[in-house]
Protein backbone atom coordinates (compact mmCIF):
# COMPACT_ATOMS: atom_id res chain seq x y z
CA UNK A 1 0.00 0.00 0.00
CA UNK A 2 3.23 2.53 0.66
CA UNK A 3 4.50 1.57 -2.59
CA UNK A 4 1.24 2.93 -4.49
CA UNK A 5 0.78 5.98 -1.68
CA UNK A 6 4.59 6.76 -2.97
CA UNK A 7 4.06 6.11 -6.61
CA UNK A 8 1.00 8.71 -6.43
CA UNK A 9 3.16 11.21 -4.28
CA UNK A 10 5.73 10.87 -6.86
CA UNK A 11 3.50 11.46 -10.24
CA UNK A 12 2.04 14.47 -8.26
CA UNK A 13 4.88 16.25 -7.71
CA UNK A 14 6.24 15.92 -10.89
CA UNK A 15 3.25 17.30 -12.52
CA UNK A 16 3.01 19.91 -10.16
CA UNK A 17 7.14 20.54 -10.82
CA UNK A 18 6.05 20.59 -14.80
CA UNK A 19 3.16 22.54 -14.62
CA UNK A 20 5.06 25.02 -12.50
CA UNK A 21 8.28 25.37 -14.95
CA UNK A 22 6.06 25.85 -18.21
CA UNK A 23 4.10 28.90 -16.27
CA UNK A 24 7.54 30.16 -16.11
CA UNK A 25 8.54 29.34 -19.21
CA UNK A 26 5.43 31.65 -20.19
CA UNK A 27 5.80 34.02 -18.31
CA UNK A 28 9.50 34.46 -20.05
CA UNK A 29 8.61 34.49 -23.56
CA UNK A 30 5.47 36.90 -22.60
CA UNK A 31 8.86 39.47 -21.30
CA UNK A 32 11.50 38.27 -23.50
CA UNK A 33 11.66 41.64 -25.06
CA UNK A 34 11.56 43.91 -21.75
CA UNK A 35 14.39 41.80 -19.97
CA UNK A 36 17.40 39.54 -20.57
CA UNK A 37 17.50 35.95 -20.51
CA UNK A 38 20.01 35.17 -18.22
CA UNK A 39 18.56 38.01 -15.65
CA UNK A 40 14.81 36.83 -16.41
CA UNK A 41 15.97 33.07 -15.39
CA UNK A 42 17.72 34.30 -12.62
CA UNK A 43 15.08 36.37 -11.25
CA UNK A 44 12.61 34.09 -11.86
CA UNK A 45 14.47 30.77 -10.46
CA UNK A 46 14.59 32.50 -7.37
CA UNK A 47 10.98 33.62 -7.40
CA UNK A 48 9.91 29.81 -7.67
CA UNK A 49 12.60 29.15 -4.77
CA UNK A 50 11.38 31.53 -2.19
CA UNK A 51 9.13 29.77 0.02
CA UNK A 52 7.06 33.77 0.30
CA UNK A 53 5.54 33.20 -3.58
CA UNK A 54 2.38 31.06 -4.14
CA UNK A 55 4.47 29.16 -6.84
CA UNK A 56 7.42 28.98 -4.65
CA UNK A 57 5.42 26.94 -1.89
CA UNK A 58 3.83 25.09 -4.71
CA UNK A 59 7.05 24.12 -6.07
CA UNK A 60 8.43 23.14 -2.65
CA UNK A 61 5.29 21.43 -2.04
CA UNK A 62 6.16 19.37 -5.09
CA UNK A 63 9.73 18.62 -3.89
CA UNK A 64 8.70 17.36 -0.88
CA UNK A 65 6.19 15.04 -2.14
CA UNK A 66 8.88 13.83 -4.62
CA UNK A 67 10.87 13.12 -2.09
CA UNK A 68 8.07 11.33 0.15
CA UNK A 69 6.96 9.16 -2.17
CA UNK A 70 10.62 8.28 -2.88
CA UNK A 71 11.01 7.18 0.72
CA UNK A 72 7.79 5.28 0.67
CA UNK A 73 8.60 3.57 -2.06
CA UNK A 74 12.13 2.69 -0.87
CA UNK A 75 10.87 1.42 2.29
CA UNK A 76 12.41 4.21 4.57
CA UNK A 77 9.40 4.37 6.98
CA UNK A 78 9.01 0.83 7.43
C-alpha cells in the first residue's frame, strides 16, 4: 500500500514541478523583449525558490512530495 501511496506522491509532484516550470517558461517568452534571458531566469528561479511566492510553496510542495513518495517507495518508513 506505501508503494502505491509513494508512486502517487511521486506522479504528483512531478506534474506539479512541470506545470510550474512551463508557467515560467510563459511568463519568459510573454517578457523576452523587456528583460534579458540570463537576468529573467535568474530572477525568476529565485521567485519559484522563495518559500514567500504562491508558486514557490507550490514548487516546494512538489519537492517534498517527490521526495516522500521516494522514501515510501524505498521502504524508509518501514
Amino acid at each position: 500500500m506505501s508503494v502505491l501511496i509513494g508512486v502517487v506522491l511521486i506522479l504528483v509532484g512531478l506534474v506539479s514541478s512541470i506545470t510550474l516550470s512551463i508557467s515560467v517558461y510563459k511568463e519568459y517568452r510573454k517578457e523576452k523583449i523587456k528583460t534579458s534571458k540570463a537576468l529573467f531566469l535568474i530572477v525568476s528561479v529565485l521567485e519559484a525558490l522563495s518559500p514567500s511566492s504562491i508558486s514557490g510553496f507550490a514548487f516546494m510542495l512538489s519537492l517534498v512530495a517527490i521526495v516522500i513518495g521516494l522514501a515510501l517507495i524505498t521502504g524508509l518508513f518501514h
